[in-house]
Protein backbone atom coordinates (compact mmCIF):
# COMPACT_ATOMS: atom_id res chain seq x y z
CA UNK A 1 57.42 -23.59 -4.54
CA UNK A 2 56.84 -19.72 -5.54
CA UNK A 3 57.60 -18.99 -9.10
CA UNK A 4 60.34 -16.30 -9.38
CA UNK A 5 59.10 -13.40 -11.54
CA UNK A 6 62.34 -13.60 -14.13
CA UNK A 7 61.52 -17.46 -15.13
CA UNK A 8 59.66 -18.39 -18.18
CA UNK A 9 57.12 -20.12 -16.32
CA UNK A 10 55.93 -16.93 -14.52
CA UNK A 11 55.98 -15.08 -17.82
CA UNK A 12 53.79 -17.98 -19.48
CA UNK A 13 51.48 -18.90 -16.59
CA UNK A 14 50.53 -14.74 -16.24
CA UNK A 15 50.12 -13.86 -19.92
CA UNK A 16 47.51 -16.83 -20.49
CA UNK A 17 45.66 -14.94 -17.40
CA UNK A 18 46.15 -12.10 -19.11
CA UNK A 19 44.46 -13.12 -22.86
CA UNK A 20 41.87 -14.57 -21.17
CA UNK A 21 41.06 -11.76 -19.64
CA UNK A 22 41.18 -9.76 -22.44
CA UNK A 23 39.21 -12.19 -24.57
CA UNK A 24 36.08 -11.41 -21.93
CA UNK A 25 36.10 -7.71 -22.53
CA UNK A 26 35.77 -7.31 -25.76
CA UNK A 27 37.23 -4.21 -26.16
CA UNK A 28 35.53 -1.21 -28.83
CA UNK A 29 32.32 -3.84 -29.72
CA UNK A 30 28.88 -2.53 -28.89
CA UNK A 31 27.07 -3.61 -25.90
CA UNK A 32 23.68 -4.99 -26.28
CA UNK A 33 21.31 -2.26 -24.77
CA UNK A 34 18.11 -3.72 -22.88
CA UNK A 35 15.53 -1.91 -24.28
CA UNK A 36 12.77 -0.15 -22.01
CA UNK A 37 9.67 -0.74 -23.26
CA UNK A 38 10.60 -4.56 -23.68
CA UNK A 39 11.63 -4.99 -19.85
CA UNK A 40 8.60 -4.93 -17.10
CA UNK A 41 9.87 -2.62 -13.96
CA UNK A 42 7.34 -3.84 -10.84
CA UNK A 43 6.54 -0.59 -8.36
CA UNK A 44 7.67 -2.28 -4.94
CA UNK A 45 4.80 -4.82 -4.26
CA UNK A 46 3.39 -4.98 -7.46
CA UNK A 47 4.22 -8.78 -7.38
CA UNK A 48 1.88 -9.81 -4.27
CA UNK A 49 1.33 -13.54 -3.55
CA UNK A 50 -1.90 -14.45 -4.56
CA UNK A 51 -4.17 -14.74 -1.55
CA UNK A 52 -2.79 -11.27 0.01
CA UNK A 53 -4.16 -9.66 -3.81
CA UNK A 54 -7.98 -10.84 -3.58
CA UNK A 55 -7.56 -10.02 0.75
CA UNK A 56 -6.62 -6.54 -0.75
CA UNK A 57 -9.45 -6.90 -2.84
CA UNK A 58 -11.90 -8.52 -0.10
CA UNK A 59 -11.26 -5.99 2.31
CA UNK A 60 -12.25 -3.02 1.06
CA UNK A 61 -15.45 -4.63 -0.31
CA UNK A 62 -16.16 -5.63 3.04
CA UNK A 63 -15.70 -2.38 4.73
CA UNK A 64 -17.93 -0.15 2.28
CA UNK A 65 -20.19 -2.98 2.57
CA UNK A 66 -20.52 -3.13 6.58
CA UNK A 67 -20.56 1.08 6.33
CA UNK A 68 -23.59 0.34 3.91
CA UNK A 69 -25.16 -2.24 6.15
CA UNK A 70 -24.79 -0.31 9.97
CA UNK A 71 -26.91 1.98 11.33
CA UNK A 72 -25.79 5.43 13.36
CA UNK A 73 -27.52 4.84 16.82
CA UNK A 74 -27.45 7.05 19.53
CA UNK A 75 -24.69 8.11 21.41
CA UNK A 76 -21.23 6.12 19.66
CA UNK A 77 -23.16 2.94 18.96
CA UNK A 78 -23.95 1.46 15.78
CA UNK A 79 -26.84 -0.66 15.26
CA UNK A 80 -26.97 -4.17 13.37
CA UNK A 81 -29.33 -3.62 9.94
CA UNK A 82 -33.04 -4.67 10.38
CA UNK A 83 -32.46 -4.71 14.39
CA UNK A 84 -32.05 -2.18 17.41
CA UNK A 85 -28.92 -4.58 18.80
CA UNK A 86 -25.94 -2.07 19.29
CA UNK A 87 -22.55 -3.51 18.74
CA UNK A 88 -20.12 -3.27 21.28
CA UNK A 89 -17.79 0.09 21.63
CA UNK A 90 -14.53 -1.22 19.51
CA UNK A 91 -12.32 1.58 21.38
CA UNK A 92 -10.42 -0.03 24.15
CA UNK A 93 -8.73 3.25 24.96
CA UNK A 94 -11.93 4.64 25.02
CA UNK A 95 -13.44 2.01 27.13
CA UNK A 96 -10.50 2.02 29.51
CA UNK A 97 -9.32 5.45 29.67
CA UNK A 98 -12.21 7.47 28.85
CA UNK A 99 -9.93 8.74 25.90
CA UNK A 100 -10.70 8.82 22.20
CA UNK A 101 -7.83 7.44 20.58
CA UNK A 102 -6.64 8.82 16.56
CA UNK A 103 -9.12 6.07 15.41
CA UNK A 104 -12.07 6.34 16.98
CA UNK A 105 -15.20 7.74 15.33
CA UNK A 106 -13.76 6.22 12.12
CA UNK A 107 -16.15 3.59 11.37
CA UNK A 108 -19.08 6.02 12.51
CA UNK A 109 -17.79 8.26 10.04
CA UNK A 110 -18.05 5.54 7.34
CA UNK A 111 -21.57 4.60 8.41
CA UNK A 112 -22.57 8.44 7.65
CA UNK A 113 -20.12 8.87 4.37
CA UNK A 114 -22.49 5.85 3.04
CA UNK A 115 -25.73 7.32 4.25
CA UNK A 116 -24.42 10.62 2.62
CA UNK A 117 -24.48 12.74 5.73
CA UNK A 118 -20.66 14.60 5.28
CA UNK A 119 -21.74 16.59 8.08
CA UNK A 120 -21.53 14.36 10.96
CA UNK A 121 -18.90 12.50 9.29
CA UNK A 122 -16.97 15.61 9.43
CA UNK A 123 -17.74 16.04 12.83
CA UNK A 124 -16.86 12.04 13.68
CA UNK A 125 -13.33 11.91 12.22
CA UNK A 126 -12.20 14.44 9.55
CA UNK A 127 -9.55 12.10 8.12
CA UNK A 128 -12.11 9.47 8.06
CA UNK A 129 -13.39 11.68 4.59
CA UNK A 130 -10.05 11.15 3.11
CA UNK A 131 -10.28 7.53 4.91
CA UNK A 132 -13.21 6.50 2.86
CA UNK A 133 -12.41 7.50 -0.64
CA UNK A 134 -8.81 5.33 -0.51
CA UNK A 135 -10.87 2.49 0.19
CA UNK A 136 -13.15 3.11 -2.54
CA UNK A 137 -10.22 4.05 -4.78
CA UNK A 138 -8.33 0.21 -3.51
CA UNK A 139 -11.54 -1.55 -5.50
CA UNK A 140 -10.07 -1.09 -8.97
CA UNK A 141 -6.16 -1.40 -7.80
CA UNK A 142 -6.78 -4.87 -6.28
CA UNK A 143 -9.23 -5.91 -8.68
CA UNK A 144 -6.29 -5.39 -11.57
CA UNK A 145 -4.02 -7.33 -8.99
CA UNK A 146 -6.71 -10.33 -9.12
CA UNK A 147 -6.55 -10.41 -12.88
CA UNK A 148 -4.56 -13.36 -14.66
CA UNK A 149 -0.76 -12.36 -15.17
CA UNK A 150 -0.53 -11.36 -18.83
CA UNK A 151 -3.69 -8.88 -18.27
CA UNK A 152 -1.85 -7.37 -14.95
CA UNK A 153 1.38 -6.87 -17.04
CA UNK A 154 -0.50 -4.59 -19.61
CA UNK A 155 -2.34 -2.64 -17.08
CA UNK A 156 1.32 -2.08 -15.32
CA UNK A 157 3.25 -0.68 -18.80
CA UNK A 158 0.63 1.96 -18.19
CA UNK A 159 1.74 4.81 -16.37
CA UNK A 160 -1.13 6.04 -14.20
CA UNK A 161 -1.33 2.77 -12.42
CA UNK A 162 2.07 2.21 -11.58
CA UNK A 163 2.34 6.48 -10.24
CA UNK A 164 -0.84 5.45 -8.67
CA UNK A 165 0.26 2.16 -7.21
CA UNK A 166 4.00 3.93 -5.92
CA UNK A 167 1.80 6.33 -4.11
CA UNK A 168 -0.55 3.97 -2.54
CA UNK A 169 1.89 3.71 0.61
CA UNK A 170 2.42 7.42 0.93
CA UNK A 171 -0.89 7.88 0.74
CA UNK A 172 -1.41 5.56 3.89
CA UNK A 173 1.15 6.99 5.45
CA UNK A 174 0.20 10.54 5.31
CA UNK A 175 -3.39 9.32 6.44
CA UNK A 176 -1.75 8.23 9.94
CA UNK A 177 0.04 11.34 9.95
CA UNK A 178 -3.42 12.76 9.62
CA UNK A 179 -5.24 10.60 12.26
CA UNK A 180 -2.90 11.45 14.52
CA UNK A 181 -2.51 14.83 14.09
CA UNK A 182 -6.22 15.38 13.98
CA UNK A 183 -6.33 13.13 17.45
CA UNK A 184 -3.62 15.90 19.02
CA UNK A 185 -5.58 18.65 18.15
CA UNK A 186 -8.88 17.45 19.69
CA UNK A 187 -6.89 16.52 22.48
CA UNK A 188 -5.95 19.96 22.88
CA UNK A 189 -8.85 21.60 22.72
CA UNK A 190 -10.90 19.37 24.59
CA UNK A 191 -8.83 20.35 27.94
């Protein structure tokens, strides 16, 4: 049965919801404030699970190293070190279609970057430039990712790594806009 709002019982039943309401406010007494420097604010990602950090860390070895290890040989191919076997052509648009895609001449462009010939690396892929010193510049991000927790905690209070992590993925992305870009253009003027 509904209590009528003139009986005692109403009065009683709302005013102890009341007090205890008021009792969790705590009216005029000074909030704790969290302090900054005490609290640990992650850049999106910064907390990676542990086999993706040392593949970030893998992967960029491996690429500088292959880049290192290749040989330019004639035409688009790239020969194996210490032999004269070509590896395959990687571009299947290329293969199919006849047409370079945004990619292609990338890893080319590496092989020279390593060899120190800007040049044709220029000529390869011109975002490939930009291309190769992100990878170089991943090395000491993901290498602070491998390190043990309390280490990767001081290195993010500092703030060049965490503007520098933040702007790892707009980094990436403007390199697509790049590639493709770049790939429009020489699409263009190749007609």
């Amino acid at each position: 049965m509904p209590l009528n709002p003139a009986s005692s019982q109403y009065v009683q039943s709302h005013s102890s919801v009341l007090a205890r309401t008021e009792d969790r406010r705590a009216p005029c007494e000074p909030q704790p404030i969290e302090s900054t420097t005490t609290r640990l604010v992650e850049p999106v990602g910064a907390s990676l699970p542990g086999p993706v950090r040392w593949l970030w860390l893998t992967a960029p070895v491996a690429v500088l190293a292959l880049s290192v290890l290749l040989r330019p040989g004639p035409d688009r191919s790239l020969l194996l070190p210490w032999s004269t076997i070509a590896l395959p052509d990687a571009c299947t648009s290329y293969r199919l279609l006849g047409v370079d895609c945004p990619g292609c001449g990338l890893t080319r462009s590496f092989v020279h970057l390593s060899r120190g010939n800007l040049a044709a690396a220029w000529q390869l892929n011109p975002v490939g430039i930009a291309l190769y010193v992100l990878v170089i510049a991943q090395i000491p991000l993901a290498t602070v990712q491998c390190l043990p927790q309390r280490i990767r905690n001081a290195w993010r209070r500092r703030p060049f790594y965490s503007r520098w992590f933040g702007a790892n993925m707009w980094i990436a992305l403007g390199m697509m806009v790049a590639l493709a870009m770049q790939w429009v253009l020489r699409m263009t003027w190749s007609w």
